[in-house]
PDB file of N, CA and C in Angstrom:
ATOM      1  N   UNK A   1     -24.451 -59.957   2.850  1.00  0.00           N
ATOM      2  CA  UNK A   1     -23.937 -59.117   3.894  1.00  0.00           C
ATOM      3  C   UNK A   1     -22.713 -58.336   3.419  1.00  0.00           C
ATOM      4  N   UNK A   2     -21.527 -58.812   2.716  1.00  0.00           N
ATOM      5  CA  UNK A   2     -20.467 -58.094   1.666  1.00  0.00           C
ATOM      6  C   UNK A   2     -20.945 -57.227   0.798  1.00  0.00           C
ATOM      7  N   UNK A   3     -21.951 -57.272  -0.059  1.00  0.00           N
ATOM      8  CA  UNK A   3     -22.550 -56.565  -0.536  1.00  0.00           C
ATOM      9  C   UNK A   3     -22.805 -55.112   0.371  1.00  0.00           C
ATOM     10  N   UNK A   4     -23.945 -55.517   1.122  1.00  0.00           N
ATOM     11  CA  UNK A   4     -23.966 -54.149   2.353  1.00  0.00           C
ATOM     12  C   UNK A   4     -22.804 -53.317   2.247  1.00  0.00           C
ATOM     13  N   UNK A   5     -22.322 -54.112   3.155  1.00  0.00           N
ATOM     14  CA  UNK A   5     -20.895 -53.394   3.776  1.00  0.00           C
ATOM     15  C   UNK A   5     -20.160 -52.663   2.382  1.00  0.00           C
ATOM     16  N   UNK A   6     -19.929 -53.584   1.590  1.00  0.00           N
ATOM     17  CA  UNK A   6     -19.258 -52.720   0.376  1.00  0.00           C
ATOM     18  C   UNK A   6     -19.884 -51.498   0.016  1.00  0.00           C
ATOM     19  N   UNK A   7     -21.597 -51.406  -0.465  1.00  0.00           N
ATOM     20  CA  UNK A   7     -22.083 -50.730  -0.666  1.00  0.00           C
ATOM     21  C   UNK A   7     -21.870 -49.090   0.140  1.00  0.00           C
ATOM     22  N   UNK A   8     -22.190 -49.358   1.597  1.00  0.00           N
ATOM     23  CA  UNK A   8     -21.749 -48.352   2.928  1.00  0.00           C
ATOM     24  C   UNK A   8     -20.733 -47.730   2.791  1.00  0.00           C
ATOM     25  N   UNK A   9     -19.636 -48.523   2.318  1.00  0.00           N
ATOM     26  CA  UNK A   9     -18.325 -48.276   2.049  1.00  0.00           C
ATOM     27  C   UNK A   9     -17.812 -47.279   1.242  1.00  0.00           C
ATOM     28  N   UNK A  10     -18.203 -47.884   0.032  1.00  0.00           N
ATOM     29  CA  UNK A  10     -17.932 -46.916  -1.377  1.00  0.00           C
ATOM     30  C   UNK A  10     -19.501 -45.532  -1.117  1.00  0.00           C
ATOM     31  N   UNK A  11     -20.360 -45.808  -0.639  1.00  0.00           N
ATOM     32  CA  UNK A  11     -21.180 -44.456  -0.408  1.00  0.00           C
ATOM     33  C   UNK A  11     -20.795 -43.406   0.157  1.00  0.00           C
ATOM     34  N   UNK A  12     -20.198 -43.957   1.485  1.00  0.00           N
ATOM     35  CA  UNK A  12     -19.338 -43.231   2.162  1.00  0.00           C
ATOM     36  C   UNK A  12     -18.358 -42.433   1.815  1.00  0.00           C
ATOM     37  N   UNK A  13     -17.713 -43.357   0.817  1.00  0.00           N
ATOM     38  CA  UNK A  13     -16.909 -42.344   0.624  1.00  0.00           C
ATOM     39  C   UNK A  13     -17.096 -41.311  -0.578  1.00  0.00           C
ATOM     40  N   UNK A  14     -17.949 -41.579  -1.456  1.00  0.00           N
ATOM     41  CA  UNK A  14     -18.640 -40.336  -1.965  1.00  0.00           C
ATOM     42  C   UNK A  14     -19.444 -39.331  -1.427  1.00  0.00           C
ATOM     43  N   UNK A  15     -19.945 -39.723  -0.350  1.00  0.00           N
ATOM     44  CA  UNK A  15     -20.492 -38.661   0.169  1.00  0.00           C
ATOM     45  C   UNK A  15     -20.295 -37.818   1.107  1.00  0.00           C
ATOM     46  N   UNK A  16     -18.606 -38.196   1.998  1.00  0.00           N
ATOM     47  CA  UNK A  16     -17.671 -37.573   2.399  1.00  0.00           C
ATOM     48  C   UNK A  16     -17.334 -36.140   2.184  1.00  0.00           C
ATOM     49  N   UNK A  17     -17.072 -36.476   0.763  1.00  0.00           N
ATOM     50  CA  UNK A  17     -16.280 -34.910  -0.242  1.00  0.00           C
ATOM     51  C   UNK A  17     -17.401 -33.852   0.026  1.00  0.00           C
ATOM     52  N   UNK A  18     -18.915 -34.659  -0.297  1.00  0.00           N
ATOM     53  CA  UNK A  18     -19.809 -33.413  -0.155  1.00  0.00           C
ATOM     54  C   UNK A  18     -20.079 -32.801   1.047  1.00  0.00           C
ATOM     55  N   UNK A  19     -19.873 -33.111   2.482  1.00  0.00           N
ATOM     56  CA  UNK A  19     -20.085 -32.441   3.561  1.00  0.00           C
ATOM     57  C   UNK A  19     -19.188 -31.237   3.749  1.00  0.00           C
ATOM     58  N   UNK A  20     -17.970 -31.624   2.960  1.00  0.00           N
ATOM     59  CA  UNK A  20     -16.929 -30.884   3.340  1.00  0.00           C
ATOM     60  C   UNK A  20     -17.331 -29.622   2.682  1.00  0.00           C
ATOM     61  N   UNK A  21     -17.969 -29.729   1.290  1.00  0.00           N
ATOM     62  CA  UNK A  21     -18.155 -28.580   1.132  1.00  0.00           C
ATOM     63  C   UNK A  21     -19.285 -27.593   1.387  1.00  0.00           C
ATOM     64  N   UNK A  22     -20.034 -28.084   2.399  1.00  0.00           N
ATOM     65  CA  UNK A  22     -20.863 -27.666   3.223  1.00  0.00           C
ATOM     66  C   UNK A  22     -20.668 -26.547   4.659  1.00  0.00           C
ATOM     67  N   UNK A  23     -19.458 -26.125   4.303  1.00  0.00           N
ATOM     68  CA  UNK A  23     -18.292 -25.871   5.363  1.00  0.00           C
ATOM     69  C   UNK A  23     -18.518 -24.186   4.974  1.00  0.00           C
ATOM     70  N   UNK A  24     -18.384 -23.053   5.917  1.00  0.00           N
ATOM     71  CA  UNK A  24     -18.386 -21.709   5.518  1.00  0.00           C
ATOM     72  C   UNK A  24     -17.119 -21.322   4.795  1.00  0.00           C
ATOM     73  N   UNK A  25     -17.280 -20.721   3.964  1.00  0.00           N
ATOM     74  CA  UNK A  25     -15.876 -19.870   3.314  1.00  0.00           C
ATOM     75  C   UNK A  25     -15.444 -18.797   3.230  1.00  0.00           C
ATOM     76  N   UNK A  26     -14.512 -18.668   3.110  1.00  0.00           N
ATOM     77  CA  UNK A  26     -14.356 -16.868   3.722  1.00  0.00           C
ATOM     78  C   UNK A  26     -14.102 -16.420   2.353  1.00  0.00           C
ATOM     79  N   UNK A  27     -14.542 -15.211   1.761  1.00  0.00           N
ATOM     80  CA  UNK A  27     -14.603 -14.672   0.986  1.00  0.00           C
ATOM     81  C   UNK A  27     -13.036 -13.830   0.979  1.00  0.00           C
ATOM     82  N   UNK A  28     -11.990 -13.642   1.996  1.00  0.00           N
ATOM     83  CA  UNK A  28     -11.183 -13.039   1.436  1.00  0.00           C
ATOM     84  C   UNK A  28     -11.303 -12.077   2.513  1.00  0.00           C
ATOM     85  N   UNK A  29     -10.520 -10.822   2.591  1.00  0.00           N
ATOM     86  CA  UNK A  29     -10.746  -9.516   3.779  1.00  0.00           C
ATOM     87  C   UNK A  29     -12.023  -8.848   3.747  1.00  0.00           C
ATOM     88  N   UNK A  30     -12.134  -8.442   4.707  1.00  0.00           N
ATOM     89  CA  UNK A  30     -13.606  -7.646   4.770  1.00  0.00           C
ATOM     90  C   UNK A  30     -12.816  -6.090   4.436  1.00  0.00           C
ATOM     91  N   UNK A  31     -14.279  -5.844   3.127  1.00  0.00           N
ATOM     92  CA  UNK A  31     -13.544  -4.256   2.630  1.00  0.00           C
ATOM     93  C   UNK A  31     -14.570  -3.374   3.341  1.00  0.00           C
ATOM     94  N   UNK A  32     -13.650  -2.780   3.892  1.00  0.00           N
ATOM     95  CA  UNK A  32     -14.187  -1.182   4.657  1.00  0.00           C
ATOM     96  C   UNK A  32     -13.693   0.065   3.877  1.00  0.00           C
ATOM     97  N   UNK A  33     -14.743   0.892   4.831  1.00  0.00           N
ATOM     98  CA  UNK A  33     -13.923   2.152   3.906  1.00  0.00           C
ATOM     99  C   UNK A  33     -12.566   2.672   4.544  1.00  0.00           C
ATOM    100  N   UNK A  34     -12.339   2.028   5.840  1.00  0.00           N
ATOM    101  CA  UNK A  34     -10.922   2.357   6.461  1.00  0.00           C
ATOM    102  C   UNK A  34      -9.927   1.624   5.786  1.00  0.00           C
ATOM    103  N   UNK A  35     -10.172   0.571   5.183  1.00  0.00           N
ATOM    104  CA  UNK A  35      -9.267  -0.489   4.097  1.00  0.00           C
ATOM    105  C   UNK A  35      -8.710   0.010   3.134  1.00  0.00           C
ATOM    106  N   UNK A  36     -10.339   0.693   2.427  1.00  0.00           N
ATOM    107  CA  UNK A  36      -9.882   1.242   1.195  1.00  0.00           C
ATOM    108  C   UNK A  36      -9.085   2.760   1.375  1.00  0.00           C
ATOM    109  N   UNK A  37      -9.053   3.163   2.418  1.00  0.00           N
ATOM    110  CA  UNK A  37      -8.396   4.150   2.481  1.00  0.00           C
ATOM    111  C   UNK A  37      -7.079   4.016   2.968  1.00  0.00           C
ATOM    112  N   UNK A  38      -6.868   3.009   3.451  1.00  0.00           N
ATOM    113  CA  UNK A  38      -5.544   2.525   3.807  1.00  0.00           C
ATOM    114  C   UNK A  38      -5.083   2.423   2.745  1.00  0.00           C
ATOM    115  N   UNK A  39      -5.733   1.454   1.622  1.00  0.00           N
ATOM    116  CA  UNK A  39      -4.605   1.489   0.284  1.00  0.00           C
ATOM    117  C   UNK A  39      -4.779   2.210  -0.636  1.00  0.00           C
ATOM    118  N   UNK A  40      -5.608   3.309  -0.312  1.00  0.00           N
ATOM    119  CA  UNK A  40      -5.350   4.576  -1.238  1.00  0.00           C
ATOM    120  C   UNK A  40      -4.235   5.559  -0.603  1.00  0.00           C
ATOM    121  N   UNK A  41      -4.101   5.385   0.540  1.00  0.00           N
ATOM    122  CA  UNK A  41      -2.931   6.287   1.274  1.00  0.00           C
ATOM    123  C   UNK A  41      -1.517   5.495   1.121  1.00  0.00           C
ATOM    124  N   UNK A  42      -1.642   4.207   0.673  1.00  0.00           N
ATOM    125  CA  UNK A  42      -0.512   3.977   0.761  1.00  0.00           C
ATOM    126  C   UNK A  42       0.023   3.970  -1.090  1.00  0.00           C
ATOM    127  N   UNK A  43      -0.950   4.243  -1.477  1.00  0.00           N
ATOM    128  CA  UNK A  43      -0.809   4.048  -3.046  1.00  0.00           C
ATOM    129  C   UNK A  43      -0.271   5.891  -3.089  1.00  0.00           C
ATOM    130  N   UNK A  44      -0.930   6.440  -2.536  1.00  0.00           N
ATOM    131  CA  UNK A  44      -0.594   7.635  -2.636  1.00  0.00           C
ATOM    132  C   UNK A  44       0.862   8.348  -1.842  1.00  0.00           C
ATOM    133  N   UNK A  45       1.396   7.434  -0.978  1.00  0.00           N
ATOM    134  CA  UNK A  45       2.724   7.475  -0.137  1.00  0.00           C
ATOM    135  C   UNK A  45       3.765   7.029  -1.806  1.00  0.00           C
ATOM    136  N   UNK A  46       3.291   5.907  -2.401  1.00  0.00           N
ATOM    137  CA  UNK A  46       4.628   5.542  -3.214  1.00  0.00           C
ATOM    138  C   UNK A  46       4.774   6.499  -4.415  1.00  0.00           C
ATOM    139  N   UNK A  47       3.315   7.254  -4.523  1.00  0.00           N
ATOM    140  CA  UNK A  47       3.665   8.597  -5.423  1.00  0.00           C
ATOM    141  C   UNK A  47       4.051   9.598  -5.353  1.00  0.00           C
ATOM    142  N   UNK A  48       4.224  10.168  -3.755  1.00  0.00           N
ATOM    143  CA  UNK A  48       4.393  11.389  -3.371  1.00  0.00           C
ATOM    144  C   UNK A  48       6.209  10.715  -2.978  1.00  0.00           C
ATOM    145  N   UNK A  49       6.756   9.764  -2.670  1.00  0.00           N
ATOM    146  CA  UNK A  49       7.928   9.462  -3.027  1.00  0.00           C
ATOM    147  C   UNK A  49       8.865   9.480  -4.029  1.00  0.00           C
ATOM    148  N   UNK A  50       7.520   9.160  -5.483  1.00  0.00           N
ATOM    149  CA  UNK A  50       8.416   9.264  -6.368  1.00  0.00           C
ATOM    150  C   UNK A  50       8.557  10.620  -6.824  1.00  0.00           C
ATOM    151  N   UNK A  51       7.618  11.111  -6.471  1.00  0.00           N
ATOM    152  CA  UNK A  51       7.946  12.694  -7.264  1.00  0.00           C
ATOM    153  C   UNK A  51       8.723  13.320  -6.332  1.00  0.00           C
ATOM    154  N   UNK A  52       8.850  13.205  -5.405  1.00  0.00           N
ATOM    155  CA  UNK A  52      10.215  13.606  -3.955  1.00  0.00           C
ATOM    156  C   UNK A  52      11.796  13.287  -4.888  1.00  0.00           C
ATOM    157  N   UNK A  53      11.491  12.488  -5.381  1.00  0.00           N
ATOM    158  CA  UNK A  53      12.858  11.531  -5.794  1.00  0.00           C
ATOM    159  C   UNK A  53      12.998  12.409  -6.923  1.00  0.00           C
ATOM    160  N   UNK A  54      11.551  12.685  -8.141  1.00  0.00           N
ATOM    161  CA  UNK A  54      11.650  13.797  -8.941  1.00  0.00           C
ATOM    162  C   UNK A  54      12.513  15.112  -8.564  1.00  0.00           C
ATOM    163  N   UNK A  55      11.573  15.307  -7.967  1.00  0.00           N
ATOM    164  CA  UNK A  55      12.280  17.205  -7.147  1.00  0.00           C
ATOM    165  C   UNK A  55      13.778  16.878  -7.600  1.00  0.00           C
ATOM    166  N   UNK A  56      14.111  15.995  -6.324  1.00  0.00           N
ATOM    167  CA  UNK A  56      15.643  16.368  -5.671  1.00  0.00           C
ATOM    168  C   UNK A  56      16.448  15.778  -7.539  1.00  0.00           C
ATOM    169  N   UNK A  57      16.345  15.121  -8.477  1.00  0.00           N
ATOM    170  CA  UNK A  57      17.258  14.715  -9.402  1.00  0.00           C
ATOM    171  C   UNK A  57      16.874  16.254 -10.419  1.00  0.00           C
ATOM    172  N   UNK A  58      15.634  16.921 -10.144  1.00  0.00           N
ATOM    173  CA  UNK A  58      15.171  17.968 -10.909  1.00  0.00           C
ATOM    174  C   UNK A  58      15.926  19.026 -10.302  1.00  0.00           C
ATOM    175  N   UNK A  59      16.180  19.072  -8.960  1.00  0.00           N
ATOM    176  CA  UNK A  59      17.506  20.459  -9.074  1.00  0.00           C
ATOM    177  C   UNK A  59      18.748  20.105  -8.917  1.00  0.00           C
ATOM    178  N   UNK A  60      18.897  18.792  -8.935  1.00  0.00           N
ATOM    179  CA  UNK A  60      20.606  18.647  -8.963  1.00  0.00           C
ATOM    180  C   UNK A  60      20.973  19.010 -10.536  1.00  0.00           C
ATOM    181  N   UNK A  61      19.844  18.472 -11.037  1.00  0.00           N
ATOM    182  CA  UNK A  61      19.915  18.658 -13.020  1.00  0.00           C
ATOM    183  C   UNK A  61      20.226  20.101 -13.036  1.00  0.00           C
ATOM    184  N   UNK A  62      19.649  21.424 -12.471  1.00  0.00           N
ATOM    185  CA  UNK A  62      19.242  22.797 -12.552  1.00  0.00           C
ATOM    186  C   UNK A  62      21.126  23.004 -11.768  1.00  0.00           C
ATOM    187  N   UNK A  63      21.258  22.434 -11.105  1.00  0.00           N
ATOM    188  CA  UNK A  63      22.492  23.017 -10.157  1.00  0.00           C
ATOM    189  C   UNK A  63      23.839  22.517 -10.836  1.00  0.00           C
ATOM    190  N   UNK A  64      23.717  21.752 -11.451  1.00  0.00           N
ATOM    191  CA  UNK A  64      24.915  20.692 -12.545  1.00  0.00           C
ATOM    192  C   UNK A  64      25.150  21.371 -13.766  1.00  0.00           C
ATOM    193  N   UNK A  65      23.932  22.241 -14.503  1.00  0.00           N
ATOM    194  CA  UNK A  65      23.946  22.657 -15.671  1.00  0.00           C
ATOM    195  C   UNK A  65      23.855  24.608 -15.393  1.00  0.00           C
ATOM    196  N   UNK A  66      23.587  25.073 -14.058  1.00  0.00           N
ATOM    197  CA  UNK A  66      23.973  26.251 -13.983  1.00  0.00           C
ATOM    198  C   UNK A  66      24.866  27.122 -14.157  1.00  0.00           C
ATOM    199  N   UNK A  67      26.012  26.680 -14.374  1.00  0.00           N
ATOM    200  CA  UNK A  67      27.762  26.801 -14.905  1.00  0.00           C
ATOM    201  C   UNK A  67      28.225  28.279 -14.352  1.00  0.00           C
ATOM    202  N   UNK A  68      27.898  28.390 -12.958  1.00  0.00           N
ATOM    203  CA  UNK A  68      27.923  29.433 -12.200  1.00  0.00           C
ATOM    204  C   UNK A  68      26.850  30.678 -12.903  1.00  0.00           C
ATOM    205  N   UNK A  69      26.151  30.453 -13.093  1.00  0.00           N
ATOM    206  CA  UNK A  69      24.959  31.425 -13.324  1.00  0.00           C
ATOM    207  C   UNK A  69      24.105  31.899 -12.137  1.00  0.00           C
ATOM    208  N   UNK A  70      24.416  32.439 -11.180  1.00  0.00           N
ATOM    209  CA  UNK A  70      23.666  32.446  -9.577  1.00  0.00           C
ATOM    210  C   UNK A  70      22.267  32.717 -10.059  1.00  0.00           C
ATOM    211  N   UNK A  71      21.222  33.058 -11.069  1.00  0.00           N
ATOM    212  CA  UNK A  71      20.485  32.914 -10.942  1.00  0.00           C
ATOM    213  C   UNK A  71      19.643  31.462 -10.850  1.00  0.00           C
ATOM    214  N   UNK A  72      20.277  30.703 -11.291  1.00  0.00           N
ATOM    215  CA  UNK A  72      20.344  28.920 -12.012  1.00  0.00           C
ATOM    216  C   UNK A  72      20.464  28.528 -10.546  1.00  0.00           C
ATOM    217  N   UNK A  73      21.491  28.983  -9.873  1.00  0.00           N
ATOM    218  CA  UNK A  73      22.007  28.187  -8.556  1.00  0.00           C
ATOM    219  C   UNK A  73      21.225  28.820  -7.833  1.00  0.00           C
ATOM    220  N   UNK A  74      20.367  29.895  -7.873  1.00  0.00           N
ATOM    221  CA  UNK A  74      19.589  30.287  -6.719  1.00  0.00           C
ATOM    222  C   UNK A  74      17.828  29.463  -6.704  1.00  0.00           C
ATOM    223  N   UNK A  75      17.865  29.368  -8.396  1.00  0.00           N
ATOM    224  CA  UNK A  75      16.311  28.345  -8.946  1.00  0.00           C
ATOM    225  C   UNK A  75      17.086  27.008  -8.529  1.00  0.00           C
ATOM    226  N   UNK A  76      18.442  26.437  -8.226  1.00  0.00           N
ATOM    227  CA  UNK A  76      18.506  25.055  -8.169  1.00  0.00           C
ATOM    228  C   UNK A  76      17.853  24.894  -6.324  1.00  0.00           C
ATOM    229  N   UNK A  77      18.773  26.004  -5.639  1.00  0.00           N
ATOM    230  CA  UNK A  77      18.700  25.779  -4.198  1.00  0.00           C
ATOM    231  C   UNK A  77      17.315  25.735  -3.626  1.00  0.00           C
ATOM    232  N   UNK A  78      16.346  26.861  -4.078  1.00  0.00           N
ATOM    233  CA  UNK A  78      15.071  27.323  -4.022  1.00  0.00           C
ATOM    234  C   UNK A  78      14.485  25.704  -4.280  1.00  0.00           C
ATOM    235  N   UNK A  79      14.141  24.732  -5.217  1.00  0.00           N
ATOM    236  CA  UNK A  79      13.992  23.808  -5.716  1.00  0.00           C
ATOM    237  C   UNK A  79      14.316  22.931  -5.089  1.00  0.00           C
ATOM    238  N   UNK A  80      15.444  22.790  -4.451  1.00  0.00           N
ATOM    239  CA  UNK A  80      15.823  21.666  -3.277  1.00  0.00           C
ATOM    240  C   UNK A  80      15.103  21.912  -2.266  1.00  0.00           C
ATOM    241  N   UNK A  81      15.648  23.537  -1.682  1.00  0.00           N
ATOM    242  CA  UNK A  81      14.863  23.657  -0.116  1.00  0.00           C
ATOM    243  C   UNK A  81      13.271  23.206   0.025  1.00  0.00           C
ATOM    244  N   UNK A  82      12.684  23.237  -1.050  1.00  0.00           N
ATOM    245  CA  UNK A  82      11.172  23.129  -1.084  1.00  0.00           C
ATOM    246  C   UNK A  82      10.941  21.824  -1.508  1.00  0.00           C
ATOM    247  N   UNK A  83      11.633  20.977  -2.151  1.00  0.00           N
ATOM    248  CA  UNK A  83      11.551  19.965  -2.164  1.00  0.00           C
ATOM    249  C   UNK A  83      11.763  19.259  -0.466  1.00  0.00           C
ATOM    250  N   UNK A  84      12.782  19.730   0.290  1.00  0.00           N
ATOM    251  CA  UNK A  84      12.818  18.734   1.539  1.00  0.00           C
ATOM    252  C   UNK A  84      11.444  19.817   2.310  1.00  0.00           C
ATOM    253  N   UNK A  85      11.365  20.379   2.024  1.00  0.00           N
ATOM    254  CA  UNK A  85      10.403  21.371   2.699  1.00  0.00           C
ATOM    255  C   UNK A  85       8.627  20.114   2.578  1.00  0.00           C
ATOM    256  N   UNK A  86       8.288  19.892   1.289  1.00  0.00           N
ATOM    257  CA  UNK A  86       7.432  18.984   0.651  1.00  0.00           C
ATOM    258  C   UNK A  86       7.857  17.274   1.585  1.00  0.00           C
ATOM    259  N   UNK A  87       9.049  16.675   1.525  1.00  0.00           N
ATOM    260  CA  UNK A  87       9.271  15.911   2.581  1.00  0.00           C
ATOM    261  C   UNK A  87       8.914  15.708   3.604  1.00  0.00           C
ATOM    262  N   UNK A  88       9.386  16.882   4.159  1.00  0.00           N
ATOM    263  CA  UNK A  88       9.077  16.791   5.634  1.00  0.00           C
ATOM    264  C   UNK A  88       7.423  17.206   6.110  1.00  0.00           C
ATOM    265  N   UNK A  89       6.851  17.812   5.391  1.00  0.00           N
ATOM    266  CA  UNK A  89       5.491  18.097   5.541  1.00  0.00           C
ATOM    267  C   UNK A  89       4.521  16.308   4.839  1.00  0.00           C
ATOM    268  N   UNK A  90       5.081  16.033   3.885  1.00  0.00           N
ATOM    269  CA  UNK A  90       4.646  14.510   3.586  1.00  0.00           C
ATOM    270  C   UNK A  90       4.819  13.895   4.958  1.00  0.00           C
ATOM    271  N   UNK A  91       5.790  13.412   5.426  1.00  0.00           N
ATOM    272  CA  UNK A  91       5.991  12.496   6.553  1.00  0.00           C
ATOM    273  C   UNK A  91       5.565  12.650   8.036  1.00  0.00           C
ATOM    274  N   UNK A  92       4.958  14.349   8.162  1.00  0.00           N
ATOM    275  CA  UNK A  92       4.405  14.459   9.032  1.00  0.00           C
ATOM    276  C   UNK A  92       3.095  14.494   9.039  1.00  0.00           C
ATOM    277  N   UNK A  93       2.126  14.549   7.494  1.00  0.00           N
ATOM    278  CA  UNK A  93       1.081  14.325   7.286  1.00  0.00           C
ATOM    279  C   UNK A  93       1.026  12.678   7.324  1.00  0.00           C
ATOM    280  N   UNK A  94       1.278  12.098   7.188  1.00  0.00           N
ATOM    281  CA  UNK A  94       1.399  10.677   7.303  1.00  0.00           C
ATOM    282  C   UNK A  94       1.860   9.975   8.241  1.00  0.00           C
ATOM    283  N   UNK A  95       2.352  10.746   9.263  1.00  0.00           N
ATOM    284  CA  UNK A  95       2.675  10.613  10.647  1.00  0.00           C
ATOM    285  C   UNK A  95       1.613  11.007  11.490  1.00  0.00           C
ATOM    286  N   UNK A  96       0.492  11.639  11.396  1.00  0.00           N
ATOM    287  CA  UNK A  96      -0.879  12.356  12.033  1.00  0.00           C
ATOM    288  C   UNK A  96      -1.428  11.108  11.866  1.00  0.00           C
ATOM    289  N   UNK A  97      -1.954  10.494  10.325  1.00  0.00           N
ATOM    290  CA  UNK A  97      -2.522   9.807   9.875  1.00  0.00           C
ATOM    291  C   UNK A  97      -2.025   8.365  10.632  1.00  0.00           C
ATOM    292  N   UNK A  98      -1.239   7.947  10.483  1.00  0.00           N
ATOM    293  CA  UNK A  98      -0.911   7.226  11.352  1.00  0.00           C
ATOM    294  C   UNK A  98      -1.386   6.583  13.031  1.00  0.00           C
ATOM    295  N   UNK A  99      -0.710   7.981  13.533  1.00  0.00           N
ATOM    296  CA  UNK A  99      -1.133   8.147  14.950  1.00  0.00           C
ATOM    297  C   UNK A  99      -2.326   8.073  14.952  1.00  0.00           C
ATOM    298  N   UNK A 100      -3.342   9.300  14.443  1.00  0.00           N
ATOM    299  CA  UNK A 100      -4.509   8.818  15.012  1.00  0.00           C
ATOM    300  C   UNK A 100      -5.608   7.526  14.456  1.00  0.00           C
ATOM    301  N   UNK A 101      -4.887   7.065  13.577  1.00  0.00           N
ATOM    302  CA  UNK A 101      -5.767   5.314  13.492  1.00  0.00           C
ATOM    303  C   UNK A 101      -5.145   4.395  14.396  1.00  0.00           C
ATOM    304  N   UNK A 102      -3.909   4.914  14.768  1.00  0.00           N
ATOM    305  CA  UNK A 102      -3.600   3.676  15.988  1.00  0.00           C
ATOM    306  C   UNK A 102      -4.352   3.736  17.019  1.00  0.00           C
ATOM    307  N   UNK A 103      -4.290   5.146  17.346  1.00  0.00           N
ATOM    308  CA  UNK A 103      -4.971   5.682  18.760  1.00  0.00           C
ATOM    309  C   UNK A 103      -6.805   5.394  18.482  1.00  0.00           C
ATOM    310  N   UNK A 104      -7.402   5.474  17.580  1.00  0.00           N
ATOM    311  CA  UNK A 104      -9.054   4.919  17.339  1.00  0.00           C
ATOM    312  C   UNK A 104      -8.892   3.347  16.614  1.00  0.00           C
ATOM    313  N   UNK A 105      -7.979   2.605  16.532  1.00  0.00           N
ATOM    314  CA  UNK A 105      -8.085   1.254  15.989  1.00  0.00           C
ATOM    315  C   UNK A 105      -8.471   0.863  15.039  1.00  0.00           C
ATOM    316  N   UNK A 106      -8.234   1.772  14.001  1.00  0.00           N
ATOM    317  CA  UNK A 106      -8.322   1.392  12.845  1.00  0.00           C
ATOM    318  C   UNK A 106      -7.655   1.149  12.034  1.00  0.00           C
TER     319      UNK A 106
END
């Protein structure tokens, strides 16, 4: 009868581990194409930042080394204005984008 019981025992508990992995698993996020476009837009936000960051050190360089040359200071200013000009058109394209996936739930 010890026998039995032992036997039950130690079966049991080998054959425990295997139910468990009988269990569903999640593979991780479900990829959509709204996913993948989420992190292509956001891959594409940290590039259009850095070259923002470009611009503006690219005409302070032009406006630092112009040594009163107004043509230099007129290519530095031109170069800034269009740089925040590029800004502000980034953040409002990405502000559309935004809005309307909140507003359709995606």
């Amino acid at each position: 009868m010890n026998k039995k019981i032992l036997f039950l025992a130690l079966s049991s508990v080998l054959i425990f581990p295997f139910t468990a992995l009988g269990q569903l698993q999640s593979f991780g996020p479900r990829i959509t194409v709204f996913y993948l476009l989420d992190k292509f837009l956001a891959s594409l936000w940290i590039i259009f930042a850095a070259f923002a960051v470009i611009m503006f050190v690219y005409s302070g360089i032009i406006f630092l080394t112009a040594q009163g040359d107004p043509s230099k200071i007129s290519t530095a200013r031109q170069a800034f204005l269009w740089g925040v000009v590029g800004v502000i058109v980034g953040i409002i394209a990405y502000s559309i984008i935004t809005v309307v996936g909140s507003i359709f739930g995606l």
